[in-house]
PDB file of N, CA and C in Angstrom:
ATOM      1  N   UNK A   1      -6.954  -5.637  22.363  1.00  0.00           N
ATOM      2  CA  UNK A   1      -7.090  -4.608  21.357  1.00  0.00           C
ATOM      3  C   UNK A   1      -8.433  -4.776  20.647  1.00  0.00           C
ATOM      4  N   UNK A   2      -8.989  -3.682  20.152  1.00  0.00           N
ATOM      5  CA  UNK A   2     -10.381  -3.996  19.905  1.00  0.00           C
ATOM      6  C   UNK A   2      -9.864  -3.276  18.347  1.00  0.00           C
ATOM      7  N   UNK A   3     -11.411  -4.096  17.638  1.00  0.00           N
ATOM      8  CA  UNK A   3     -11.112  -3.845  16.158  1.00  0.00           C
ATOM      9  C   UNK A   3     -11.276  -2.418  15.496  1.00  0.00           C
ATOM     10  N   UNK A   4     -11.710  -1.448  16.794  1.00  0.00           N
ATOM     11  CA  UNK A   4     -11.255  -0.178  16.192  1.00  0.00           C
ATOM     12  C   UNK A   4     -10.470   0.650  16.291  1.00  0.00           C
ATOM     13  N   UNK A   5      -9.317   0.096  16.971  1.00  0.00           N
ATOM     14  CA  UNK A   5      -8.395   1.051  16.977  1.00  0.00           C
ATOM     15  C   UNK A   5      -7.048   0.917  15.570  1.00  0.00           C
ATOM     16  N   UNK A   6      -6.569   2.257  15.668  1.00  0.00           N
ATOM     17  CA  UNK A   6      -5.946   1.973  14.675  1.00  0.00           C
ATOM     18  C   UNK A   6      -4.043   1.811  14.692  1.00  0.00           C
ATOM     19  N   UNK A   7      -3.337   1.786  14.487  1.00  0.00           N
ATOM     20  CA  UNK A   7      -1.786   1.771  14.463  1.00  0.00           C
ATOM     21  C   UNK A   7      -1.116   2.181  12.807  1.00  0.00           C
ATOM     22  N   UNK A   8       0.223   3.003  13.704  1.00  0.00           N
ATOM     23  CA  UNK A   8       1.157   3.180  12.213  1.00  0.00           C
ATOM     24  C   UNK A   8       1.876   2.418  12.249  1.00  0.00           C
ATOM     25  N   UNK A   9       1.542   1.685  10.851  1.00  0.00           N
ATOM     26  CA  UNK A   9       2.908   1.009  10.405  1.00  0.00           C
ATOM     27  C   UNK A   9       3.805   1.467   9.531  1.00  0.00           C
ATOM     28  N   UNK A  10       4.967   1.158   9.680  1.00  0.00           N
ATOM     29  CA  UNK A  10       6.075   1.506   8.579  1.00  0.00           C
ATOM     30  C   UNK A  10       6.273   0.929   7.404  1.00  0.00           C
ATOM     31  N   UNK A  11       5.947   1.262   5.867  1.00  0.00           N
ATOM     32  CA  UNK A  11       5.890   0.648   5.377  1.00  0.00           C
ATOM     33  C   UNK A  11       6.863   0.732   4.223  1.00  0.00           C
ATOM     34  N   UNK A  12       7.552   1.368   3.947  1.00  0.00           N
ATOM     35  CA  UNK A  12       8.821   1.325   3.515  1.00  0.00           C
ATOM     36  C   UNK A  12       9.702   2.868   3.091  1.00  0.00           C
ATOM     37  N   UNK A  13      10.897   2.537   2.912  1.00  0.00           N
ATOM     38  CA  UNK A  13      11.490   4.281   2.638  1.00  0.00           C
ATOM     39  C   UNK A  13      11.251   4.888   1.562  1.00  0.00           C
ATOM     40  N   UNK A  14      11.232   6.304   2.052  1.00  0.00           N
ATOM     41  CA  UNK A  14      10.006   7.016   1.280  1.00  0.00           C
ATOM     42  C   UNK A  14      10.975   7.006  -0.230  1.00  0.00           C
ATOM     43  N   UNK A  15      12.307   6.882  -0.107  1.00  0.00           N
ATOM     44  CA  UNK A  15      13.095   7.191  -1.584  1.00  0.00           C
ATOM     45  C   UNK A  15      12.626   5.792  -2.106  1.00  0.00           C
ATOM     46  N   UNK A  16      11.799   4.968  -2.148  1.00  0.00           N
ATOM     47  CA  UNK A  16      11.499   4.211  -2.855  1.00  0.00           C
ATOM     48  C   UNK A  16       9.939   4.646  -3.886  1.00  0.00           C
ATOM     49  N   UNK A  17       9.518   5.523  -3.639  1.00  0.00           N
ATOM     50  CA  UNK A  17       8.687   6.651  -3.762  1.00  0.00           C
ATOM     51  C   UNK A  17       8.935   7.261  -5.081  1.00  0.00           C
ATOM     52  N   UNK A  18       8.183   7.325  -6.290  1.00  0.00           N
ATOM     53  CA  UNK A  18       8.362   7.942  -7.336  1.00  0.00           C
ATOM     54  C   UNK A  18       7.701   9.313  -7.339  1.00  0.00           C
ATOM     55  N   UNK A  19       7.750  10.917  -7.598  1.00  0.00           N
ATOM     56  CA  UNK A  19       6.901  11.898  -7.397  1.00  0.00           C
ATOM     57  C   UNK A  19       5.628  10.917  -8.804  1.00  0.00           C
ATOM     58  N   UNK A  20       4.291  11.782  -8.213  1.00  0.00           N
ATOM     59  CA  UNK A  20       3.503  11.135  -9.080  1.00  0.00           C
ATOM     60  C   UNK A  20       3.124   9.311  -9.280  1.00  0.00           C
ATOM     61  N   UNK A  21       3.944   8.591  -9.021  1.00  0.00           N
ATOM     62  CA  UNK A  21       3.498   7.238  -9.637  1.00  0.00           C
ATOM     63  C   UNK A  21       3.661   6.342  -8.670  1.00  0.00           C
ATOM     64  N   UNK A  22       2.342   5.580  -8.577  1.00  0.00           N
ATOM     65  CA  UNK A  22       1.695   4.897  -7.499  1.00  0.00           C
ATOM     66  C   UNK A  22       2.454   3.575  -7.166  1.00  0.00           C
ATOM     67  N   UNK A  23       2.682   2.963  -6.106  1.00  0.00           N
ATOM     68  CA  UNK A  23       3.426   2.284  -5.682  1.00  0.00           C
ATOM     69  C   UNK A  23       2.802   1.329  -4.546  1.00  0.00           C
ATOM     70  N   UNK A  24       2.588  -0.461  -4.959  1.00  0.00           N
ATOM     71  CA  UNK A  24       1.498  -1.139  -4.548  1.00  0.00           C
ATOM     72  C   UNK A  24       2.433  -1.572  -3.255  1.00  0.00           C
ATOM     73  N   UNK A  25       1.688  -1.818  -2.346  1.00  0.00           N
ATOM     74  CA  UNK A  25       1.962  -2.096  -0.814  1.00  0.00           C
ATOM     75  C   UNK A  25       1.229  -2.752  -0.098  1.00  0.00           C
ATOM     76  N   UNK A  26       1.301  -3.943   0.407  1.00  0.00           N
ATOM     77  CA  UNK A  26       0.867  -4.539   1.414  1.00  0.00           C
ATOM     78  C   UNK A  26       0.782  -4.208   3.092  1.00  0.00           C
ATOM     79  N   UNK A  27      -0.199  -4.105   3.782  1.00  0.00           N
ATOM     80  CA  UNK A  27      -0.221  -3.338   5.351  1.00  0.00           C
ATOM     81  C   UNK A  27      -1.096  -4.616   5.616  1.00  0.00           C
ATOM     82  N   UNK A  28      -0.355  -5.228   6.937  1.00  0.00           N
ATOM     83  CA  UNK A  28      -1.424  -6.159   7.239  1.00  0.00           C
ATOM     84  C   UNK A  28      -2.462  -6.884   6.433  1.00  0.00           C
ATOM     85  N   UNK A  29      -1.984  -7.454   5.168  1.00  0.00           N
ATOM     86  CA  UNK A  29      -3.021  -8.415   4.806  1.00  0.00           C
ATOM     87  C   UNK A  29      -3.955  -7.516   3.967  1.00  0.00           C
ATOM     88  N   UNK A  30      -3.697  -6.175   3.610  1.00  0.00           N
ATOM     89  CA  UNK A  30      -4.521  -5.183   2.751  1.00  0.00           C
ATOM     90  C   UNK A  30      -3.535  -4.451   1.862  1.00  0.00           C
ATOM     91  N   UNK A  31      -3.940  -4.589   0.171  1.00  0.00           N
ATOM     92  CA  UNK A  31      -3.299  -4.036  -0.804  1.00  0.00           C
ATOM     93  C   UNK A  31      -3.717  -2.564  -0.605  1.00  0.00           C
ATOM     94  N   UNK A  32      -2.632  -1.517  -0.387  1.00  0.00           N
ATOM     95  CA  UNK A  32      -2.769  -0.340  -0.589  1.00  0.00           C
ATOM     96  C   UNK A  32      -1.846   0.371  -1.752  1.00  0.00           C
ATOM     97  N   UNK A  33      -2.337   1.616  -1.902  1.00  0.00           N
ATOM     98  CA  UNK A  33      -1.566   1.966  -3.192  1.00  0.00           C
ATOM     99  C   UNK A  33      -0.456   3.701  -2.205  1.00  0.00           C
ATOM    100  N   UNK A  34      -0.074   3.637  -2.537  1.00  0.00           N
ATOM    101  CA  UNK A  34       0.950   5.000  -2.066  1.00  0.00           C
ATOM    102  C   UNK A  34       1.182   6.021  -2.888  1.00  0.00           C
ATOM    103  N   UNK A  35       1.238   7.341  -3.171  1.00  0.00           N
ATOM    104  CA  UNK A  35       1.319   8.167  -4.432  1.00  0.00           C
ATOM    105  C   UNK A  35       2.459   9.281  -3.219  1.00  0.00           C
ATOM    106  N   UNK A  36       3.362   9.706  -3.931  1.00  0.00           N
ATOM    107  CA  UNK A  36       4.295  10.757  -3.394  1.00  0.00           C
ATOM    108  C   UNK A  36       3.874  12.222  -4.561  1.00  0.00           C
ATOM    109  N   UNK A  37       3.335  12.733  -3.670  1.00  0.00           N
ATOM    110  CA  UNK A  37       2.963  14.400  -3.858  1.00  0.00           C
ATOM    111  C   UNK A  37       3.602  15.323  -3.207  1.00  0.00           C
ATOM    112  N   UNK A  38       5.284  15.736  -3.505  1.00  0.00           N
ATOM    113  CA  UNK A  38       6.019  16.762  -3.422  1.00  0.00           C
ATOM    114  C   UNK A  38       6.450  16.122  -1.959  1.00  0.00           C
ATOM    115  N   UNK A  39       6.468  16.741  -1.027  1.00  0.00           N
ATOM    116  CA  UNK A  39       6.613  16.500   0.465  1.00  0.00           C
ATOM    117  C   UNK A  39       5.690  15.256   1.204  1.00  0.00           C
ATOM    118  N   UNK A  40       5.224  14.723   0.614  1.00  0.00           N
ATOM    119  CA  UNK A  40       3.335  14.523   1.379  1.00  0.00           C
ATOM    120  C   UNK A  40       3.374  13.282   0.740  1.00  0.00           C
ATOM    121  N   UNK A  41       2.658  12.347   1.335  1.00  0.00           N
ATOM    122  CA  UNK A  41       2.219  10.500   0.348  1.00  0.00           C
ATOM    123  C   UNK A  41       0.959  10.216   1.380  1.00  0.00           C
ATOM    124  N   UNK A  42       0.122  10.138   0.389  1.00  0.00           N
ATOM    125  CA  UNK A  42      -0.931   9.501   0.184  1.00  0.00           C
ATOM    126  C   UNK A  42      -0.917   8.487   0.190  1.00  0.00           C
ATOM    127  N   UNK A  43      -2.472   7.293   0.673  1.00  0.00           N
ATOM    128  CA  UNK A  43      -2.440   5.939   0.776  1.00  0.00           C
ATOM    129  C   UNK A  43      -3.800   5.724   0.950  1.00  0.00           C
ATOM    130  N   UNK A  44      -4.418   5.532   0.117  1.00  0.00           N
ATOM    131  CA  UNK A  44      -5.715   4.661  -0.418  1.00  0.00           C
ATOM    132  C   UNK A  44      -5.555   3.011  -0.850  1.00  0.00           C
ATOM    133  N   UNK A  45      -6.856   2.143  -0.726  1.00  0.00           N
ATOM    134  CA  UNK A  45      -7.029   0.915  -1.388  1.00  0.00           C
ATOM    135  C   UNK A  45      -6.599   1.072  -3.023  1.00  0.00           C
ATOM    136  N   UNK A  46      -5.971  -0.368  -3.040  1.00  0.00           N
ATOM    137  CA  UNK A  46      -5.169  -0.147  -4.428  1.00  0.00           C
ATOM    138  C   UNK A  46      -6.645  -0.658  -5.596  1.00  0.00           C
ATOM    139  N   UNK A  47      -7.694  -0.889  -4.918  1.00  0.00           N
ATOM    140  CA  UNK A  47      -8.454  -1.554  -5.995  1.00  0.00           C
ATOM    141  C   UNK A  47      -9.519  -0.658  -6.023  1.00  0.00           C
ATOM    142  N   UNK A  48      -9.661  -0.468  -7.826  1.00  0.00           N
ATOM    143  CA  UNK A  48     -10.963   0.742  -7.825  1.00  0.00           C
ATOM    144  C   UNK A  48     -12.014  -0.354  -7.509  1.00  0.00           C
ATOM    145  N   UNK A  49     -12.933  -0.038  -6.346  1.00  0.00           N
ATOM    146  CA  UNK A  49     -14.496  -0.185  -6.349  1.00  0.00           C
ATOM    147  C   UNK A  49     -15.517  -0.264  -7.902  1.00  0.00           C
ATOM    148  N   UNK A  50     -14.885   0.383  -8.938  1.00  0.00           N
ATOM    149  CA  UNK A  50     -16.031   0.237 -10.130  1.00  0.00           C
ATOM    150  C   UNK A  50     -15.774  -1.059 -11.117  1.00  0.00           C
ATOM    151  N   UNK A  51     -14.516  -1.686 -11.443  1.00  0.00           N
ATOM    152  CA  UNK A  51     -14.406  -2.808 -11.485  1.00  0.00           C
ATOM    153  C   UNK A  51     -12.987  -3.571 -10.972  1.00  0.00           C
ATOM    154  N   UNK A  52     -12.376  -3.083 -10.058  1.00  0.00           N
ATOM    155  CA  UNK A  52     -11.026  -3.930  -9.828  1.00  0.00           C
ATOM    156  C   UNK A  52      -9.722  -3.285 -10.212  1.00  0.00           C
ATOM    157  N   UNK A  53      -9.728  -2.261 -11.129  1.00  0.00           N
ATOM    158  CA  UNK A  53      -8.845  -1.503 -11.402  1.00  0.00           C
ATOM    159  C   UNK A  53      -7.479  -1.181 -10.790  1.00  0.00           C
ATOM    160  N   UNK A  54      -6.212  -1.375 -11.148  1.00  0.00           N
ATOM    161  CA  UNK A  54      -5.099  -1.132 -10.564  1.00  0.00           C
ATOM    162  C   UNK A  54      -5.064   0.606 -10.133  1.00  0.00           C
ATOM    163  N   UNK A  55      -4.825   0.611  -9.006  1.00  0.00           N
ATOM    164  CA  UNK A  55      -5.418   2.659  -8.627  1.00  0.00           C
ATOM    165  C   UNK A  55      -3.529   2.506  -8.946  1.00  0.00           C
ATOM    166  N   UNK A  56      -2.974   1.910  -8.498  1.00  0.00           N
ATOM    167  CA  UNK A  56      -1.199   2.208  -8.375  1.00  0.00           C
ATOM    168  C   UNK A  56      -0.753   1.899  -9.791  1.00  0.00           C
ATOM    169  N   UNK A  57      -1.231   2.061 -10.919  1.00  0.00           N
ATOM    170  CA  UNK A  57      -0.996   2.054 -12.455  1.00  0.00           C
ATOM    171  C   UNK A  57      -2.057   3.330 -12.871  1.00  0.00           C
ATOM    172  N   UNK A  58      -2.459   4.253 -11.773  1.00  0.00           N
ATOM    173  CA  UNK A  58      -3.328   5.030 -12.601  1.00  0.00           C
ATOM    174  C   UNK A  58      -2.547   6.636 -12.413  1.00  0.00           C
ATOM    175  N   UNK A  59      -3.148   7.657 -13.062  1.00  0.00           N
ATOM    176  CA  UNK A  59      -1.942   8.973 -13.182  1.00  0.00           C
ATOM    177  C   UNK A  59      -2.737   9.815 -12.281  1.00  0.00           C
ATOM    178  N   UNK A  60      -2.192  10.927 -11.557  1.00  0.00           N
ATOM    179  CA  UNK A  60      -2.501  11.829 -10.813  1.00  0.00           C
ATOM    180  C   UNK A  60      -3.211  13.087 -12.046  1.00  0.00           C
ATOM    181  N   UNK A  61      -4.182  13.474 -11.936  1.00  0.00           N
ATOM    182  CA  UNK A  61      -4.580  14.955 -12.347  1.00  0.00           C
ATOM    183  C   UNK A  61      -5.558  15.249 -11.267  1.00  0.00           C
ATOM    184  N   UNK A  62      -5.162  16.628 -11.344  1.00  0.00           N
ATOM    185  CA  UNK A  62      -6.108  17.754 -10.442  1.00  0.00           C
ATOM    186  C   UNK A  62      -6.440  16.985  -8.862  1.00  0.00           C
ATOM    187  N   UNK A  63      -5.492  16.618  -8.115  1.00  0.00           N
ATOM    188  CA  UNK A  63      -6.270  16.147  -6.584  1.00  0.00           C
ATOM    189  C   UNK A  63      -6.707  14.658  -6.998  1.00  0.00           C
ATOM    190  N   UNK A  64      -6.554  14.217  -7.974  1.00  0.00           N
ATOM    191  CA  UNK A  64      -7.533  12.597  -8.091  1.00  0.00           C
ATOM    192  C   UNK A  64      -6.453  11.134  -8.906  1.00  0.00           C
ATOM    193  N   UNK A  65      -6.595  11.145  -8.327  1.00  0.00           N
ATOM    194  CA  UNK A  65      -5.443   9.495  -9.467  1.00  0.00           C
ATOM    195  C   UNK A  65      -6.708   9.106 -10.226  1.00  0.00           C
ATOM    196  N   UNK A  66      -6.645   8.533 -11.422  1.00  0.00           N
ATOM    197  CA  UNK A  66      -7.299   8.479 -12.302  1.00  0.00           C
ATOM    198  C   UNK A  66      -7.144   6.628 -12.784  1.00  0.00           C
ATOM    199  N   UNK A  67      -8.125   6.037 -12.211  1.00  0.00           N
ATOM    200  CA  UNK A  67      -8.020   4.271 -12.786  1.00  0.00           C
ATOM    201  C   UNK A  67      -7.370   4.526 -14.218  1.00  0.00           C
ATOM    202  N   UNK A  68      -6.923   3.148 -14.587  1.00  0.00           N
ATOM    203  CA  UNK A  68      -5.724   3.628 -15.915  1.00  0.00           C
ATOM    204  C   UNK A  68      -7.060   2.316 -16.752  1.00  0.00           C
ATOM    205  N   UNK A  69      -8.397   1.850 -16.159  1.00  0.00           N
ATOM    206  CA  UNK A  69      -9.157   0.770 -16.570  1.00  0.00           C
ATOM    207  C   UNK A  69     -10.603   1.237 -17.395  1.00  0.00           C
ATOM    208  N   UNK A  70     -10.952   2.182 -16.666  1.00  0.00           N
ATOM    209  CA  UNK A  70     -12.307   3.212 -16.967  1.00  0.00           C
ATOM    210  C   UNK A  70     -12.067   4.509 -16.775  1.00  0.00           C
ATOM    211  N   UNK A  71     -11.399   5.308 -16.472  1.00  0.00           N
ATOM    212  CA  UNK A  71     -10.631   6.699 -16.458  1.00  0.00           C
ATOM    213  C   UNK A  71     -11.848   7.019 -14.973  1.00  0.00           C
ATOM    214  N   UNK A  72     -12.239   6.237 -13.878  1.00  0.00           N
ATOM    215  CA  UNK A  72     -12.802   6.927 -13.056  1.00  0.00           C
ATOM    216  C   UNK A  72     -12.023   7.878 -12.228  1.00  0.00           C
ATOM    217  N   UNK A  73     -12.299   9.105 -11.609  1.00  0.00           N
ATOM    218  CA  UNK A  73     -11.671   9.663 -10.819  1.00  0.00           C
ATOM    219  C   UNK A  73     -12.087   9.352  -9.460  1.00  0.00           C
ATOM    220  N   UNK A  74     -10.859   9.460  -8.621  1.00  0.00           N
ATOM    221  CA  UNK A  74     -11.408   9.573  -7.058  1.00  0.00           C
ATOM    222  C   UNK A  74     -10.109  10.185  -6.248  1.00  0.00           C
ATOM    223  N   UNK A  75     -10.796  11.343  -5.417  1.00  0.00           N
ATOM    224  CA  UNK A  75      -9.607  12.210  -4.653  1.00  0.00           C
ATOM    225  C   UNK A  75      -8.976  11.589  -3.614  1.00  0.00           C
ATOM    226  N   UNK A  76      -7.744  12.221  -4.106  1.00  0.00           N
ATOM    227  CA  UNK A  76      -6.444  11.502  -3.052  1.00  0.00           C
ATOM    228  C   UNK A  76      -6.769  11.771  -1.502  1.00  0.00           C
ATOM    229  N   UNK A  77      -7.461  12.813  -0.854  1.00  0.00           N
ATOM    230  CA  UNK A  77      -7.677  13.009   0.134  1.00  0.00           C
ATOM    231  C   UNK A  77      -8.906  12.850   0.882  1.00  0.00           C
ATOM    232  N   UNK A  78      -9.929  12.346   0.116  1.00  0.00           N
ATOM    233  CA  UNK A  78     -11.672  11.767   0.971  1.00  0.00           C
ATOM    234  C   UNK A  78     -11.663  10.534   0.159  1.00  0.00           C
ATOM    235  N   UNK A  79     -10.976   9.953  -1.282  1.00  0.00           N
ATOM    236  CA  UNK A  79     -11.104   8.974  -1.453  1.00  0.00           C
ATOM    237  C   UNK A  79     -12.709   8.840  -2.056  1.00  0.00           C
ATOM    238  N   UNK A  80     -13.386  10.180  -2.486  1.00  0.00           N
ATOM    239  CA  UNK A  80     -14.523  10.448  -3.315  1.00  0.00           C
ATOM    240  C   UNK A  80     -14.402  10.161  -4.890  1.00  0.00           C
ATOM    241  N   UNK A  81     -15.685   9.263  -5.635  1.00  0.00           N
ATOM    242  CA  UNK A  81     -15.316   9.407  -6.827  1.00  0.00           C
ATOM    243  C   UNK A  81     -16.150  10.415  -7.509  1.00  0.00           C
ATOM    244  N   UNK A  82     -15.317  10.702  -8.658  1.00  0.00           N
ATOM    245  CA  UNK A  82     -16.197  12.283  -9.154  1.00  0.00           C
ATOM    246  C   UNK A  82     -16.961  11.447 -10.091  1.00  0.00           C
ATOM    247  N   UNK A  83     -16.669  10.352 -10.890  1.00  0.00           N
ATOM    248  CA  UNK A  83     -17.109   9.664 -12.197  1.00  0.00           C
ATOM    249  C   UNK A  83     -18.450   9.325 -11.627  1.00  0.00           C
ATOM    250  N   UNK A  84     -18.602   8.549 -10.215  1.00  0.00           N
ATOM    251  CA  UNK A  84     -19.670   7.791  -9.691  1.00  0.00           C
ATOM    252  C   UNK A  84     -19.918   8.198  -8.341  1.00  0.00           C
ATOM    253  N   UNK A  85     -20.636   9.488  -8.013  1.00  0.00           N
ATOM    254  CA  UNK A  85     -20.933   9.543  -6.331  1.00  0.00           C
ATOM    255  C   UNK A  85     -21.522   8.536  -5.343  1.00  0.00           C
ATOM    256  N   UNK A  86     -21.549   7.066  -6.101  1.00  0.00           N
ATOM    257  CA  UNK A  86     -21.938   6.099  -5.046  1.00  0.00           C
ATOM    258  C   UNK A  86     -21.053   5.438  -4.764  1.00  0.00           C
ATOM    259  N   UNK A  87     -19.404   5.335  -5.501  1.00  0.00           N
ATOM    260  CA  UNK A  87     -18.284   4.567  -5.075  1.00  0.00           C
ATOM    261  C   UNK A  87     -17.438   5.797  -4.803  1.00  0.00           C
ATOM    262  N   UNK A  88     -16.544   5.116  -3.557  1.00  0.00           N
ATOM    263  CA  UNK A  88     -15.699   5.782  -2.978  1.00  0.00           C
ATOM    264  C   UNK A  88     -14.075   4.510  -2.444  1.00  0.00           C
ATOM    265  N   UNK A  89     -13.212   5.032  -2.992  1.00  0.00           N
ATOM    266  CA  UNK A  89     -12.041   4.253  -1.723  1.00  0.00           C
ATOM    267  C   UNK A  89     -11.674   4.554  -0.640  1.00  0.00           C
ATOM    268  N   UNK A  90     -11.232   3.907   0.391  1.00  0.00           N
ATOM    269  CA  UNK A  90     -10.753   4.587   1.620  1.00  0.00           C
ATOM    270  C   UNK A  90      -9.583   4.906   1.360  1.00  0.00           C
ATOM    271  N   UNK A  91      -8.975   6.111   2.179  1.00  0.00           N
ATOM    272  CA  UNK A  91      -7.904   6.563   2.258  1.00  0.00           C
ATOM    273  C   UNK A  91      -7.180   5.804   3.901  1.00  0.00           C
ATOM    274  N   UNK A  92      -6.099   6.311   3.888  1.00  0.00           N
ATOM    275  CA  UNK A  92      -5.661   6.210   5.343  1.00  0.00           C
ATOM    276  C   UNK A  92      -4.791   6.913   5.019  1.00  0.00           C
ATOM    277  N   UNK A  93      -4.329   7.929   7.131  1.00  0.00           N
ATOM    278  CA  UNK A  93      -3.224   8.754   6.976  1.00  0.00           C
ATOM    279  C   UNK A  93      -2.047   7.831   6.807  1.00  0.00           C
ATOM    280  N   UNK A  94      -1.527   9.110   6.261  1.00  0.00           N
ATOM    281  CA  UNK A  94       0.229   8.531   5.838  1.00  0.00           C
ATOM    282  C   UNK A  94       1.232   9.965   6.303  1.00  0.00           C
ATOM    283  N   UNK A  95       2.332   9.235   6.703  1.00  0.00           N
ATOM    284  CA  UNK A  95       2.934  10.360   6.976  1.00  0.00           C
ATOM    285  C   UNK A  95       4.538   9.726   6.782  1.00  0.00           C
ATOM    286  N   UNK A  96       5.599  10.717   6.532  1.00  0.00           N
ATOM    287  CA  UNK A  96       6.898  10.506   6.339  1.00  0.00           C
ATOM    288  C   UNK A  96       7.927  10.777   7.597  1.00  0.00           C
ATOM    289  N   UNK A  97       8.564  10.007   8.226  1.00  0.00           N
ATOM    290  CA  UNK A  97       9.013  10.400   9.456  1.00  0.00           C
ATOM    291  C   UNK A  97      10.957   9.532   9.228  1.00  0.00           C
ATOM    292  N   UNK A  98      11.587  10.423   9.765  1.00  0.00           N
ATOM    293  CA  UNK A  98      13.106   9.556   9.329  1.00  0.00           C
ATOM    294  C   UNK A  98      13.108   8.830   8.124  1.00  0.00           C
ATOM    295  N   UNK A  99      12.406   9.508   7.043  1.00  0.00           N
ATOM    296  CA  UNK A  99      12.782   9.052   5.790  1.00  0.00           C
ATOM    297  C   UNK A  99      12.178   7.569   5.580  1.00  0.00           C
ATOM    298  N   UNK A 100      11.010   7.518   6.353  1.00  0.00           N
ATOM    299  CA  UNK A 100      10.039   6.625   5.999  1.00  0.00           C
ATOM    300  C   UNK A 100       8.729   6.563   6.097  1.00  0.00           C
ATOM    301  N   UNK A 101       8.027   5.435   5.469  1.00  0.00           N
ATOM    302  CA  UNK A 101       6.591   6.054   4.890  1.00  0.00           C
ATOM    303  C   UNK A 101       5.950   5.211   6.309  1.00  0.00           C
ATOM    304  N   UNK A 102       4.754   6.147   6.930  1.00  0.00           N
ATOM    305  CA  UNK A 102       4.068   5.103   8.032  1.00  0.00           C
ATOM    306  C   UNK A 102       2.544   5.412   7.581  1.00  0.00           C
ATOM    307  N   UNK A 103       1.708   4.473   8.015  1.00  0.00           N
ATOM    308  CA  UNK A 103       0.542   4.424   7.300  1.00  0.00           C
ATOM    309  C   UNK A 103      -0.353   4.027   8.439  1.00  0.00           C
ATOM    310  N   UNK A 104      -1.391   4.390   8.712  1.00  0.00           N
ATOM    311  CA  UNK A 104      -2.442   4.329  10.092  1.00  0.00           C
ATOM    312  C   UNK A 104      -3.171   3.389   9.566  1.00  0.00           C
ATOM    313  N   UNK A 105      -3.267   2.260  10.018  1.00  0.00           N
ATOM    314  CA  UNK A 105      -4.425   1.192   9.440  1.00  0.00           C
ATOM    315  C   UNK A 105      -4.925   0.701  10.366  1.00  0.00           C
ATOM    316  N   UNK A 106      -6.503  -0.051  10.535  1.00  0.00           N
ATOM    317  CA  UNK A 106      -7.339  -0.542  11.500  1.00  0.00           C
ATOM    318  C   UNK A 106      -6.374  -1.942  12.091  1.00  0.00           C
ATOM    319  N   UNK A 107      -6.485  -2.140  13.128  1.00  0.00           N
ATOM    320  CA  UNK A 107      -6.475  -3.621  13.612  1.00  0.00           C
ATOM    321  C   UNK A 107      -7.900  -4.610  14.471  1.00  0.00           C
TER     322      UNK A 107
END
């Protein structure tokens, strides 16, 4: 297996899932954060890039979870920050399948 391919893992059931509020997760040895948006969950790095910030203690407005440390924004879906266009988090897909959350991460 080469280090760019990627795999879903399962990472837990989605009713463990709050609408709105971020939920910290481990995938292979990487803290990710999870956010449940209606039907749909999201999964970005749980640590803001501007200083360390818990992203899975921060609140959803407009498309962006919001660090709860420096109020930076960055969108749930490119993982762009609006506060600082030189930091960004990665996202990875996530998807809900038999009532559980799977998450595409590098190996």
């Amino acid at each position: 297996m080469t280090a760019n391919q990627t795999t879903k893992v399962r990472v837990c059931p989605v009713a463990e899932l709050v609408e709105g509020c971020g939920k910290l997760v481990t995938v292979n040895g990487k803290a990710l954060t999870l956010f449940r948006l209606g039907e749909c969950v999201v999964a970005l790095d749980a640590e803001c890039p501007h200083e360390g910030g818990p992203l899975q203690d921060g609140t959803i407005e407009e498309g962006c979870v919001v660090c709860p440390w420096h109020t930076y924004r960055f969108g749930l879906t490119d993982g762009r920050c609006e506060t600082d266009p030189n930091l960004r988090v990665k996202t990875y897909a996530a998807s809900v399948e038999d009532g559980a959350v799977w998450v595409a991460v590098d190996q």
